[in-house]
PDB file of N, CA and C in Angstrom:
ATOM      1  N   UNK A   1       9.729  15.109   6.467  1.00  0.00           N
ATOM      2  CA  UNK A   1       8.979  13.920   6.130  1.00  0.00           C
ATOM      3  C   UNK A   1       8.449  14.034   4.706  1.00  0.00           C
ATOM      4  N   UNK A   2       8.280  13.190   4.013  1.00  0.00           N
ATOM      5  CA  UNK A   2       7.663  12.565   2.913  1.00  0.00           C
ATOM      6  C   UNK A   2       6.586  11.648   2.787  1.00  0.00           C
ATOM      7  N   UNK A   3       5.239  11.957   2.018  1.00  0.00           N
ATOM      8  CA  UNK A   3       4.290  10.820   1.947  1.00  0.00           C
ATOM      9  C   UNK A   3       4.068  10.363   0.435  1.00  0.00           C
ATOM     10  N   UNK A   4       3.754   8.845   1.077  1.00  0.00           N
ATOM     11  CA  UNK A   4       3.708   8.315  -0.457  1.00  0.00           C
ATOM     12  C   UNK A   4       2.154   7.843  -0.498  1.00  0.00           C
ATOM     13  N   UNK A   5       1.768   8.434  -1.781  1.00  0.00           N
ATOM     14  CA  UNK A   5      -0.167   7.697  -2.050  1.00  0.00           C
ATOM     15  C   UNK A   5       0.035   6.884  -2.659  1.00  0.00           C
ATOM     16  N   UNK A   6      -0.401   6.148  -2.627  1.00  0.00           N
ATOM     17  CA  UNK A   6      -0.277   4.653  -3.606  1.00  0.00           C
ATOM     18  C   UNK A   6      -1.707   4.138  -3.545  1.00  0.00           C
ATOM     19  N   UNK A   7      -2.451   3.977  -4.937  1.00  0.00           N
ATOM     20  CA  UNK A   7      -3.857   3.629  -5.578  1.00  0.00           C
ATOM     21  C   UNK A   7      -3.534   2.272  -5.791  1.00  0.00           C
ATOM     22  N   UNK A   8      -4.360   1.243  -5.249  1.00  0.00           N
ATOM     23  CA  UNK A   8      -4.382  -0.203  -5.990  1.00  0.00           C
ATOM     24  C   UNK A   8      -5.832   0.177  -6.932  1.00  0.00           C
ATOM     25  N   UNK A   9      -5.559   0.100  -7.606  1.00  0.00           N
ATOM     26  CA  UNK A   9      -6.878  -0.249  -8.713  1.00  0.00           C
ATOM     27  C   UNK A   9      -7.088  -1.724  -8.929  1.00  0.00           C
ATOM     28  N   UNK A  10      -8.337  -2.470  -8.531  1.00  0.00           N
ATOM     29  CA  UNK A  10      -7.751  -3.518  -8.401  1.00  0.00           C
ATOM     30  C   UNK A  10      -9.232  -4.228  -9.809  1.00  0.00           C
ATOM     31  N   UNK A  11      -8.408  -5.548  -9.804  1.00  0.00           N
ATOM     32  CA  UNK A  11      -8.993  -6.172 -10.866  1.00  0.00           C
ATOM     33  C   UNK A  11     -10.846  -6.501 -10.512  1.00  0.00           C
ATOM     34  N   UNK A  12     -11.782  -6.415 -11.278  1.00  0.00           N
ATOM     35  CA  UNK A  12     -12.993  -6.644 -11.069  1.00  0.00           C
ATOM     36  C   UNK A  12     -13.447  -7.556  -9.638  1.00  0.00           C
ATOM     37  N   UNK A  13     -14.224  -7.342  -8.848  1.00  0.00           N
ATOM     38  CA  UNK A  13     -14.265  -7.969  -8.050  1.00  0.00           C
ATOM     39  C   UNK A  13     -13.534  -8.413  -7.008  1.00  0.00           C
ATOM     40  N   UNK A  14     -12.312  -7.981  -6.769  1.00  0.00           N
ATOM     41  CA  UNK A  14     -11.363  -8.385  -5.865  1.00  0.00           C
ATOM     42  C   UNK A  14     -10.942  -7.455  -4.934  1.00  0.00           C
ATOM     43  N   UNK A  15     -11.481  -6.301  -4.931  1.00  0.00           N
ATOM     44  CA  UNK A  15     -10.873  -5.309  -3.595  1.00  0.00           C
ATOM     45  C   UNK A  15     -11.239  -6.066  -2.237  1.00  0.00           C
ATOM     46  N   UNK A  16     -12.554  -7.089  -1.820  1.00  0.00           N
ATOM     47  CA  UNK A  16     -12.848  -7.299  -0.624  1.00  0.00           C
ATOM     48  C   UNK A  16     -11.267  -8.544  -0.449  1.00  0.00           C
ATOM     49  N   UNK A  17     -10.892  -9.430  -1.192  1.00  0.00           N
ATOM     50  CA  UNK A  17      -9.360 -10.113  -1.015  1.00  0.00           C
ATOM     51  C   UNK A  17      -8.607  -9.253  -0.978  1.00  0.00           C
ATOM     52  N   UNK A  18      -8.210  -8.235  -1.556  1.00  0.00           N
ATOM     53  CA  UNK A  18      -7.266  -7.370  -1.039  1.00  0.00           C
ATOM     54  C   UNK A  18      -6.961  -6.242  -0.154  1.00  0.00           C
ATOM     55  N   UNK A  19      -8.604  -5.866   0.611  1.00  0.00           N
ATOM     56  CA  UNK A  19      -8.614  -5.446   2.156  1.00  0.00           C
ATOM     57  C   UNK A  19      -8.233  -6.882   2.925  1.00  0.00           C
ATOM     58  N   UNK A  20      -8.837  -7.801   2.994  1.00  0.00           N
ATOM     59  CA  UNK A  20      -8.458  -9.250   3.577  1.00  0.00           C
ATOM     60  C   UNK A  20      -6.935  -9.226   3.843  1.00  0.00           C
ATOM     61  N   UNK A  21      -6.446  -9.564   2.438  1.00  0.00           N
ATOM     62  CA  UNK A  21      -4.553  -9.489   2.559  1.00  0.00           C
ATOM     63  C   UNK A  21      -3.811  -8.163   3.541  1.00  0.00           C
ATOM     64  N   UNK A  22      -4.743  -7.192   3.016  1.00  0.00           N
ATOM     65  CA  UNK A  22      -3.695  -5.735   4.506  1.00  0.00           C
ATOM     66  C   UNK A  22      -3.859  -6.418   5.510  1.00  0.00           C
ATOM     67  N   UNK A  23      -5.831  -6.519   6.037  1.00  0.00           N
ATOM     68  CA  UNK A  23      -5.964  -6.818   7.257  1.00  0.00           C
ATOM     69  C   UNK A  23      -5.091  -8.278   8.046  1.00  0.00           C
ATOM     70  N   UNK A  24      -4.831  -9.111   7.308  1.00  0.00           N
ATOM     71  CA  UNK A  24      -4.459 -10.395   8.144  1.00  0.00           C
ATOM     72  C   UNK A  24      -2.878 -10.535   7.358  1.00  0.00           C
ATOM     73  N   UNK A  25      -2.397 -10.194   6.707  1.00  0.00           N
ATOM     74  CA  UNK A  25      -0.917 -10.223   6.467  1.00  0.00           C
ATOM     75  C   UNK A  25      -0.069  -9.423   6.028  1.00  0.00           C
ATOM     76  N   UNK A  26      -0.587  -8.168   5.221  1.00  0.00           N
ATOM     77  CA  UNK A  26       0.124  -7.403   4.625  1.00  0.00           C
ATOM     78  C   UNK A  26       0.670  -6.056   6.338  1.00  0.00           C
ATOM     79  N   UNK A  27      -0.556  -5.788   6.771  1.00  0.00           N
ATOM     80  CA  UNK A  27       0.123  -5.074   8.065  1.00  0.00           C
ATOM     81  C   UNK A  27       1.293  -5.512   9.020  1.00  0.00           C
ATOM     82  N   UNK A  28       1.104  -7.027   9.405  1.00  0.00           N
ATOM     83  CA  UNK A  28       2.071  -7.553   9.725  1.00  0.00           C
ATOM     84  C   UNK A  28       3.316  -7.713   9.399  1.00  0.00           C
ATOM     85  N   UNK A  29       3.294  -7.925   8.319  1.00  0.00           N
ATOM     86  CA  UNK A  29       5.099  -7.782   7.535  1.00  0.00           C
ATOM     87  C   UNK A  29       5.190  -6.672   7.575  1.00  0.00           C
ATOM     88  N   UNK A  30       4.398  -5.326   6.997  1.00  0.00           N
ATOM     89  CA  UNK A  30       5.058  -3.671   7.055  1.00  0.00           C
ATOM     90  C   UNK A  30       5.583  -3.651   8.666  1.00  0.00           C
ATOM     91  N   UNK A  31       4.940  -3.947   9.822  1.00  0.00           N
ATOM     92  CA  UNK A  31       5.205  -3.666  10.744  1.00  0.00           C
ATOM     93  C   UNK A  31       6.905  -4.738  11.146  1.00  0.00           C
ATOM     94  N   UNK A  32       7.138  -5.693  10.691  1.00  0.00           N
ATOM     95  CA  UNK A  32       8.100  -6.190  10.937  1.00  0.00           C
ATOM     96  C   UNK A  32       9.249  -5.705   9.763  1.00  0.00           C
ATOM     97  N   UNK A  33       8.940  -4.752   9.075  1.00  0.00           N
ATOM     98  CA  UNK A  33      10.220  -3.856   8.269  1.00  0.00           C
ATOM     99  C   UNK A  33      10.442  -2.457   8.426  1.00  0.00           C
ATOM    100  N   UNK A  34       9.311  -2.204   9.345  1.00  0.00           N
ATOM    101  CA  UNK A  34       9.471  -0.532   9.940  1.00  0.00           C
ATOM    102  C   UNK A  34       8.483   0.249   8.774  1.00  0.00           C
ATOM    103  N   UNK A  35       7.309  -0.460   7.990  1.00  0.00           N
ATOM    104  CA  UNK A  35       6.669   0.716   7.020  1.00  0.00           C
ATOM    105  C   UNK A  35       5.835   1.001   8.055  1.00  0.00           C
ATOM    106  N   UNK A  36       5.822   2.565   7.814  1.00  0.00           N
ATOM    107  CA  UNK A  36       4.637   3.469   8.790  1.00  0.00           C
ATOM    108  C   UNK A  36       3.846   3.810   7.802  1.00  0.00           C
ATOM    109  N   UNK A  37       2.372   3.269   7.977  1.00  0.00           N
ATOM    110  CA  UNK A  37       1.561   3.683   7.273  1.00  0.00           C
ATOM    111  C   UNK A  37       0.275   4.629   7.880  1.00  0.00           C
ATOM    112  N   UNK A  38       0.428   6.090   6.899  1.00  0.00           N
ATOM    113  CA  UNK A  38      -0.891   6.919   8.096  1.00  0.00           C
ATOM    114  C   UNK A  38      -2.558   6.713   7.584  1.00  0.00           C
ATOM    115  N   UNK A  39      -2.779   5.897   6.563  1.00  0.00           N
ATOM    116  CA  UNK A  39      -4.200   5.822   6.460  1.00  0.00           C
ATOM    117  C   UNK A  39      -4.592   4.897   5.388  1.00  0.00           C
ATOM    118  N   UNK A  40      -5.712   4.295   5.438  1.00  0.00           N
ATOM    119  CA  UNK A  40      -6.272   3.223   4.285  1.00  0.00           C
ATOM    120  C   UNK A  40      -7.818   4.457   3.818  1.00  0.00           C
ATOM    121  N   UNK A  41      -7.570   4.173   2.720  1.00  0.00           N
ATOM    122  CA  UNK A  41      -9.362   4.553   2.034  1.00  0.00           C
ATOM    123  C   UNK A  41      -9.442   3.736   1.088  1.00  0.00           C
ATOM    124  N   UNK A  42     -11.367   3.730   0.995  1.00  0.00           N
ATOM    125  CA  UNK A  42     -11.623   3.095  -0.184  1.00  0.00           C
ATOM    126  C   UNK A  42     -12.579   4.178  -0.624  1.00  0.00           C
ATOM    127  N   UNK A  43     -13.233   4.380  -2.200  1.00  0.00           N
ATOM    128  CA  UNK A  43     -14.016   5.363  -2.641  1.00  0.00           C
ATOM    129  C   UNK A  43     -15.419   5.177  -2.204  1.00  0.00           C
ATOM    130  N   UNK A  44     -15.878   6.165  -2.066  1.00  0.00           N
ATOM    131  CA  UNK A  44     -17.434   6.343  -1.521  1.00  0.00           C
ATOM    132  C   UNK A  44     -17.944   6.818  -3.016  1.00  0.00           C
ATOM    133  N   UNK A  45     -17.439   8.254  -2.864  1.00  0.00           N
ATOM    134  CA  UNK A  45     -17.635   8.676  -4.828  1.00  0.00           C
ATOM    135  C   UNK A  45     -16.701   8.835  -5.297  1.00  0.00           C
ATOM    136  N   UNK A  46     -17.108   8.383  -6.560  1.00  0.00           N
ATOM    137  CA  UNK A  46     -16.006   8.738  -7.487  1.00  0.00           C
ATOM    138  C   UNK A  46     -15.963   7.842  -8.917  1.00  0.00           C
ATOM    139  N   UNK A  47     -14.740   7.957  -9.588  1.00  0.00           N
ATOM    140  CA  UNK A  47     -14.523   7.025 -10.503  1.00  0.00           C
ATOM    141  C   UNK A  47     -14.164   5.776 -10.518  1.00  0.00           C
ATOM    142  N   UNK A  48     -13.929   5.259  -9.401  1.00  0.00           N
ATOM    143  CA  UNK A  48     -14.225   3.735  -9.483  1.00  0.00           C
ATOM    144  C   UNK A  48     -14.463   3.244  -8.088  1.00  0.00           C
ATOM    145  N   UNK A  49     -15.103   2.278  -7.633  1.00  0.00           N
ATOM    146  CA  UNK A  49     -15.089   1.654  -6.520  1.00  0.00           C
ATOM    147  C   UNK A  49     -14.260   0.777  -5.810  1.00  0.00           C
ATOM    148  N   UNK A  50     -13.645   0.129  -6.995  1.00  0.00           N
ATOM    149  CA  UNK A  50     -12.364  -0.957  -6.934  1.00  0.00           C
ATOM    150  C   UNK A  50     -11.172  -0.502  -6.767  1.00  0.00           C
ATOM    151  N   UNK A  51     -11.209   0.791  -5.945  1.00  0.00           N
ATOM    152  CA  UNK A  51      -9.439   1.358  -5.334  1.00  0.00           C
ATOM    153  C   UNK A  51      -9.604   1.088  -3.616  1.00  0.00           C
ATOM    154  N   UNK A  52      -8.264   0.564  -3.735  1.00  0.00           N
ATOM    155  CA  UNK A  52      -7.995   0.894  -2.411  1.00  0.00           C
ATOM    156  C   UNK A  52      -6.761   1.690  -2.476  1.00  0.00           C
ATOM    157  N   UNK A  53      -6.821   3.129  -1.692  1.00  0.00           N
ATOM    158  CA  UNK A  53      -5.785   4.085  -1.523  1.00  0.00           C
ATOM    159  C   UNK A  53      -4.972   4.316  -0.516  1.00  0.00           C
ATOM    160  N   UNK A  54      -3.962   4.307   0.087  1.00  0.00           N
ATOM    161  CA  UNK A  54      -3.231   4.234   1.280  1.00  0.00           C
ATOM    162  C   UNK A  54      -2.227   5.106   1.237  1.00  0.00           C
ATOM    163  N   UNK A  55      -1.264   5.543   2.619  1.00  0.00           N
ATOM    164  CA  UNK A  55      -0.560   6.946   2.458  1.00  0.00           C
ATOM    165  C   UNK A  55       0.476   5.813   3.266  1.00  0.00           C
ATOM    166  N   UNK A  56       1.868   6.458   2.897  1.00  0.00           N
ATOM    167  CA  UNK A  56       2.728   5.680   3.743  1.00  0.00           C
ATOM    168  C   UNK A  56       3.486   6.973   4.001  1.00  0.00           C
ATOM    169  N   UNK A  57       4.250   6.846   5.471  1.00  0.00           N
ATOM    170  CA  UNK A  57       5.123   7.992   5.747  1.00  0.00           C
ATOM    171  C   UNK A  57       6.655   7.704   6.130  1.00  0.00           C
ATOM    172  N   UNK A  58       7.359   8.386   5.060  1.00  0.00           N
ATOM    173  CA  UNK A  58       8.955   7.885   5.332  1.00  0.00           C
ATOM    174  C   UNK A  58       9.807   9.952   5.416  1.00  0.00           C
ATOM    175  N   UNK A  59      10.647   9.094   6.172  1.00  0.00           N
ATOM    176  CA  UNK A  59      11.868  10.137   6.871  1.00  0.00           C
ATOM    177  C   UNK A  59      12.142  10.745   5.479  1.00  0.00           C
ATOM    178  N   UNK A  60      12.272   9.740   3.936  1.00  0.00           N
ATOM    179  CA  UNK A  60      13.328  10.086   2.554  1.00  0.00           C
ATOM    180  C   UNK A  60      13.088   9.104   1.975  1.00  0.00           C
ATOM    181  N   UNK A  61      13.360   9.730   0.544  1.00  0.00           N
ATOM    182  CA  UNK A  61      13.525   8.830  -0.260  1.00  0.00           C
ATOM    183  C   UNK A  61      14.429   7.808   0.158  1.00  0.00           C
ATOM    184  N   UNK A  62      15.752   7.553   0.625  1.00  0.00           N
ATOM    185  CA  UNK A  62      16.364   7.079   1.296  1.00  0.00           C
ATOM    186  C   UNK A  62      16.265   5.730   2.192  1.00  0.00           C
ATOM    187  N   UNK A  63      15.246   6.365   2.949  1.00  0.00           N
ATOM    188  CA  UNK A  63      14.356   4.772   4.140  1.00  0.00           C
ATOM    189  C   UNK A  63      13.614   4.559   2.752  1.00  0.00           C
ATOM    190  N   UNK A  64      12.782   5.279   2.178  1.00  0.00           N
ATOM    191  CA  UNK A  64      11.627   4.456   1.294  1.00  0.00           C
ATOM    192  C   UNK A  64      12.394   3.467   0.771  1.00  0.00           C
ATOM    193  N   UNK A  65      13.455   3.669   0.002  1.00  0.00           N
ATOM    194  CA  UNK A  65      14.175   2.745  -0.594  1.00  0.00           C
ATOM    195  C   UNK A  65      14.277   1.492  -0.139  1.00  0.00           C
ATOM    196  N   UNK A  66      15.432   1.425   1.409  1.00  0.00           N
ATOM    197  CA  UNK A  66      15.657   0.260   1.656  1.00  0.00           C
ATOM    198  C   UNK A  66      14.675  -0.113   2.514  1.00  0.00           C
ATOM    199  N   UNK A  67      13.702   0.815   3.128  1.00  0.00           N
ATOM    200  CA  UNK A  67      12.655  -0.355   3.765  1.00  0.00           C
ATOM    201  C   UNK A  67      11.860  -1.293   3.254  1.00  0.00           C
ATOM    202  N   UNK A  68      11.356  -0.161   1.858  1.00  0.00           N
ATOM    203  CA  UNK A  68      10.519  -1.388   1.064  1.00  0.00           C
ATOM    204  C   UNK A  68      10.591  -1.780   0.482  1.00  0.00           C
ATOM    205  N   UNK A  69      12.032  -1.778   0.072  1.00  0.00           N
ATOM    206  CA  UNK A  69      12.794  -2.590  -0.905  1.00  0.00           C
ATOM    207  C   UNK A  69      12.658  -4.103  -0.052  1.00  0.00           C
ATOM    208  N   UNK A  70      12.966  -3.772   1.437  1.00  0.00           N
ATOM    209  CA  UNK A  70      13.297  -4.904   2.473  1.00  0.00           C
ATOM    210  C   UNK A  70      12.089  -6.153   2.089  1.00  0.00           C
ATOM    211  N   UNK A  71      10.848  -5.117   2.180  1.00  0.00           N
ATOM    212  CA  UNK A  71       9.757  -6.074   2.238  1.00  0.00           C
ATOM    213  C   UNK A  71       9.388  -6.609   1.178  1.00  0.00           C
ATOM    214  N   UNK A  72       9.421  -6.156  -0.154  1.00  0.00           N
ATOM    215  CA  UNK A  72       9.490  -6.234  -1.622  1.00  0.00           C
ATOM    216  C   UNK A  72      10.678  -7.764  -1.870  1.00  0.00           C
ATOM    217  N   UNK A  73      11.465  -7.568  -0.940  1.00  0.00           N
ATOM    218  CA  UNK A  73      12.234  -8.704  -0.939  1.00  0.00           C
ATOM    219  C   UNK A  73      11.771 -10.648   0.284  1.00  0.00           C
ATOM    220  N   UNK A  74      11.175  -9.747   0.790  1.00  0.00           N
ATOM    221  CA  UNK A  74      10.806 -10.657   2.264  1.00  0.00           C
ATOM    222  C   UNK A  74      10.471 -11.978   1.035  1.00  0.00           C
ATOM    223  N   UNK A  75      11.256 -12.839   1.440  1.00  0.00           N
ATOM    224  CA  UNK A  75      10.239 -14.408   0.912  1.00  0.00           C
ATOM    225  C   UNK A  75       8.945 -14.951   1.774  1.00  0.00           C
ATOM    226  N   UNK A  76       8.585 -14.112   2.875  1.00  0.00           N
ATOM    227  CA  UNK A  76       7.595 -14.580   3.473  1.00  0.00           C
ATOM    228  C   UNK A  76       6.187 -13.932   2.560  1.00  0.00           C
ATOM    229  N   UNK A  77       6.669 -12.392   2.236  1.00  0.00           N
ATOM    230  CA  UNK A  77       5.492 -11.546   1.300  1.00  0.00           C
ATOM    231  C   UNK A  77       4.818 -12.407   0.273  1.00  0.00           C
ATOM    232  N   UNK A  78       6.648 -13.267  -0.958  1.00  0.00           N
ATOM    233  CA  UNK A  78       6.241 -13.522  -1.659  1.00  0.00           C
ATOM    234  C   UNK A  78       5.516 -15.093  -1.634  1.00  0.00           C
ATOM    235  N   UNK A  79       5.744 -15.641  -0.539  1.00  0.00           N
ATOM    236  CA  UNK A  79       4.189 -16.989  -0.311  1.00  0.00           C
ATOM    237  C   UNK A  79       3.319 -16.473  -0.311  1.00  0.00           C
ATOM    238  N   UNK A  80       2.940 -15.390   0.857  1.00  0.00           N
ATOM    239  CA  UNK A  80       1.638 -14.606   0.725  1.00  0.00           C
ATOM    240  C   UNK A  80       1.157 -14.477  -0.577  1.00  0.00           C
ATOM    241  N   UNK A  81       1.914 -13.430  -0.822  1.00  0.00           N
ATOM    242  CA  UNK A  81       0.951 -13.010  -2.293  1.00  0.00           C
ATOM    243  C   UNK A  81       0.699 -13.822  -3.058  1.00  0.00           C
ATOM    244  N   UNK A  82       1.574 -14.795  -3.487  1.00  0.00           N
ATOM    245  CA  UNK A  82       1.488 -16.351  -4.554  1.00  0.00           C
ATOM    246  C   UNK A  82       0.495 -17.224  -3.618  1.00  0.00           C
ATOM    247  N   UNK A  83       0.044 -16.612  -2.731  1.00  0.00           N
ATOM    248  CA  UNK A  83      -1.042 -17.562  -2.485  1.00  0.00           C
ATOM    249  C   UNK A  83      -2.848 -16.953  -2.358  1.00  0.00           C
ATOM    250  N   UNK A  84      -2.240 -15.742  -1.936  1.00  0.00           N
ATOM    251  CA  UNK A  84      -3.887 -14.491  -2.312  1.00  0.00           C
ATOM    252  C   UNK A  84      -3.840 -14.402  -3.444  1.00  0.00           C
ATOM    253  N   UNK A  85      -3.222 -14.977  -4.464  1.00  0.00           N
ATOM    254  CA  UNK A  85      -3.374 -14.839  -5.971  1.00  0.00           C
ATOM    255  C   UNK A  85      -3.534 -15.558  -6.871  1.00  0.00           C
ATOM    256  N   UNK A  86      -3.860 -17.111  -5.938  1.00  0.00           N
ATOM    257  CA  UNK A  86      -4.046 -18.270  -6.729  1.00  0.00           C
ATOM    258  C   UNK A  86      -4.752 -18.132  -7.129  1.00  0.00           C
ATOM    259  N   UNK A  87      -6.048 -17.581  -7.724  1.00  0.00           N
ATOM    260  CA  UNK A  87      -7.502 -17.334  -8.547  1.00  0.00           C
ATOM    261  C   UNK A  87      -6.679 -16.073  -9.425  1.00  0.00           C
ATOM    262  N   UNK A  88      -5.912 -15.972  -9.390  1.00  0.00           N
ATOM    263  CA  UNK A  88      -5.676 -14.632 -10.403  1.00  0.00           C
ATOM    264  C   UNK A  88      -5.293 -13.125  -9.321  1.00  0.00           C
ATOM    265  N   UNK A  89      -4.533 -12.543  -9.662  1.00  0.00           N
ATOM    266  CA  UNK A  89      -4.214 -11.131  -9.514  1.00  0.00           C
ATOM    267  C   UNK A  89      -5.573 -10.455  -8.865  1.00  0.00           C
ATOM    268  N   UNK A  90      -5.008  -9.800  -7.950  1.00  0.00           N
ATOM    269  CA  UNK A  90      -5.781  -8.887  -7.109  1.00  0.00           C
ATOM    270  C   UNK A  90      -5.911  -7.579  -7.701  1.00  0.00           C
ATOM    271  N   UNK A  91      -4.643  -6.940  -8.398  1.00  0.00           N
ATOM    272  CA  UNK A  91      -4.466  -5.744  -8.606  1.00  0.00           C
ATOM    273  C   UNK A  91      -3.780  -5.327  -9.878  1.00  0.00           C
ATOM    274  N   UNK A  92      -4.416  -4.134 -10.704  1.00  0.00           N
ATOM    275  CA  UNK A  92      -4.431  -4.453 -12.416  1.00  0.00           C
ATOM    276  C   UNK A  92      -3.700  -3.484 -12.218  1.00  0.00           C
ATOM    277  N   UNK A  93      -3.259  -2.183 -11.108  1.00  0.00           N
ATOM    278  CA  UNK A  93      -2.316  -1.158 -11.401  1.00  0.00           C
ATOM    279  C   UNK A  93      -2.212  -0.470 -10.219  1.00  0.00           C
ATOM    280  N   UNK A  94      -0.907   0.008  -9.929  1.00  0.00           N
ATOM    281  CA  UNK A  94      -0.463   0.582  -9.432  1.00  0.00           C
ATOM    282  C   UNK A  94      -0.346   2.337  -8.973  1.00  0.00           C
ATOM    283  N   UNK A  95      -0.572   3.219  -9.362  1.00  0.00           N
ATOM    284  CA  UNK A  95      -0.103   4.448  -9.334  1.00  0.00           C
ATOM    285  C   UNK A  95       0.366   4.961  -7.893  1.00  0.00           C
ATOM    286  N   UNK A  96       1.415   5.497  -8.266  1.00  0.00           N
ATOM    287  CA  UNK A  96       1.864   5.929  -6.934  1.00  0.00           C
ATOM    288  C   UNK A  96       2.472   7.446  -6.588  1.00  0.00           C
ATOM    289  N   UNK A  97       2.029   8.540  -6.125  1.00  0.00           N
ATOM    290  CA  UNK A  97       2.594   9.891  -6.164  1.00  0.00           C
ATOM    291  C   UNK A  97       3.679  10.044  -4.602  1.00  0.00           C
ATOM    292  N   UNK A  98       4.502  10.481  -4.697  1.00  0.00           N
ATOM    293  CA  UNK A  98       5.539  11.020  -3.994  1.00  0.00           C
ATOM    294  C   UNK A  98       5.052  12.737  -3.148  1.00  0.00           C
ATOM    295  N   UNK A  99       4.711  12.863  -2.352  1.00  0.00           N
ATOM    296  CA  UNK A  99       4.123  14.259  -1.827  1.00  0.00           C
ATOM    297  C   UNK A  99       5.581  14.444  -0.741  1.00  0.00           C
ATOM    298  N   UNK A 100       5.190  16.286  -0.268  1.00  0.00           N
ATOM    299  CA  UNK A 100       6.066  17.127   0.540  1.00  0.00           C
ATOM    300  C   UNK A 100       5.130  17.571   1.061  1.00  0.00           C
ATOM    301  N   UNK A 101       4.757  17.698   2.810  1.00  0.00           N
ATOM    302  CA  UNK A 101       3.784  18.871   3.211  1.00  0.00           C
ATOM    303  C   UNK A 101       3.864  20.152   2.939  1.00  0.00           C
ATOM    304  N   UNK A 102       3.098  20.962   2.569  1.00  0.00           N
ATOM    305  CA  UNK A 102       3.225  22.218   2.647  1.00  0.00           C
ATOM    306  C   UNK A 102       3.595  23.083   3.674  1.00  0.00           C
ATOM    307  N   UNK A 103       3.886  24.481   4.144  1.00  0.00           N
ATOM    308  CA  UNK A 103       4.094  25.270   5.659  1.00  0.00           C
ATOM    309  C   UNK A 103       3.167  24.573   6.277  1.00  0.00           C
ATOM    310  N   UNK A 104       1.616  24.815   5.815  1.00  0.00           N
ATOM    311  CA  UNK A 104       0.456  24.945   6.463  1.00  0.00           C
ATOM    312  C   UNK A 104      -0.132  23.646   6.423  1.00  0.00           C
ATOM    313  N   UNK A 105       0.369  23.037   6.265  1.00  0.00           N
ATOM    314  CA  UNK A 105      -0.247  21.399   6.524  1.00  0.00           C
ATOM    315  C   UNK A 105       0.017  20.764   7.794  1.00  0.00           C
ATOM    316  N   UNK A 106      -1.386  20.318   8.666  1.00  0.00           N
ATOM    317  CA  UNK A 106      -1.205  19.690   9.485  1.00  0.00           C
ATOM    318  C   UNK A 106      -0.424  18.707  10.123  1.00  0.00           C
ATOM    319  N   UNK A 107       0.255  17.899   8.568  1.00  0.00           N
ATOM    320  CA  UNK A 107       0.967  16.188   8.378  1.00  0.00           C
ATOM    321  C   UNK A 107       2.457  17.260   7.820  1.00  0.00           C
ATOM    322  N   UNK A 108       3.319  17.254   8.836  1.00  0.00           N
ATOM    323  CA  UNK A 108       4.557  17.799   8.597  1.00  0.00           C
ATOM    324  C   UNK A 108       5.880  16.809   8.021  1.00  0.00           C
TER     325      UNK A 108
END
């Protein structure tokens, strides 16, 4: 297995619309393209408050590809989002790291 972190840093004021969008549409489509996702955070401390951080878990680079390529493609995503974004963009950046568990890691 493989996990992917992916940071929304999101634009001033807008992380509570873009917990909104996971909670009522964005889970729904991952679940109708097969994304397994193992956790949501937001910062308590730290350097910014306006992240939301999430872990997704794929078999390979391989599924990552065409699953979320799948959903990246869905025309249903892109009403969604063109419509949680009519006031402007939710999210000013992206970063995303690629991880391997270690022997000794619980998440194999």
């Amino acid at each position: 297995m493989m996990y992917e972190l992916r940071v929304y840093q999101c634009m001033p004021g807008r992380l509570p619309d873009l917990n909104k969008r996971f909670e009522t549409i964005t889970l729904k489509l991952w679940e109708k393209h097969g994304i397994r996702a193992v956790g949501f955070w937001t910062t308590l401390v730290g350097a910014s408050n306006q992240e939301l951080h999430y872990m997704l878990e794929w078999k390979d680079m391989a599924e990552r590809e065409r699953v979320f390529g799948g959903f990246m493609g869905d025309p249903e995503w892109h009403k969604a989002r063109a419509e949680t974004e009519k006031n402007g963009p939710l999210i000013a950046n992206i970063p995303n790291t690629f991880l391997a568990p270690t022997v000794y890691s619980k998440m194999k």
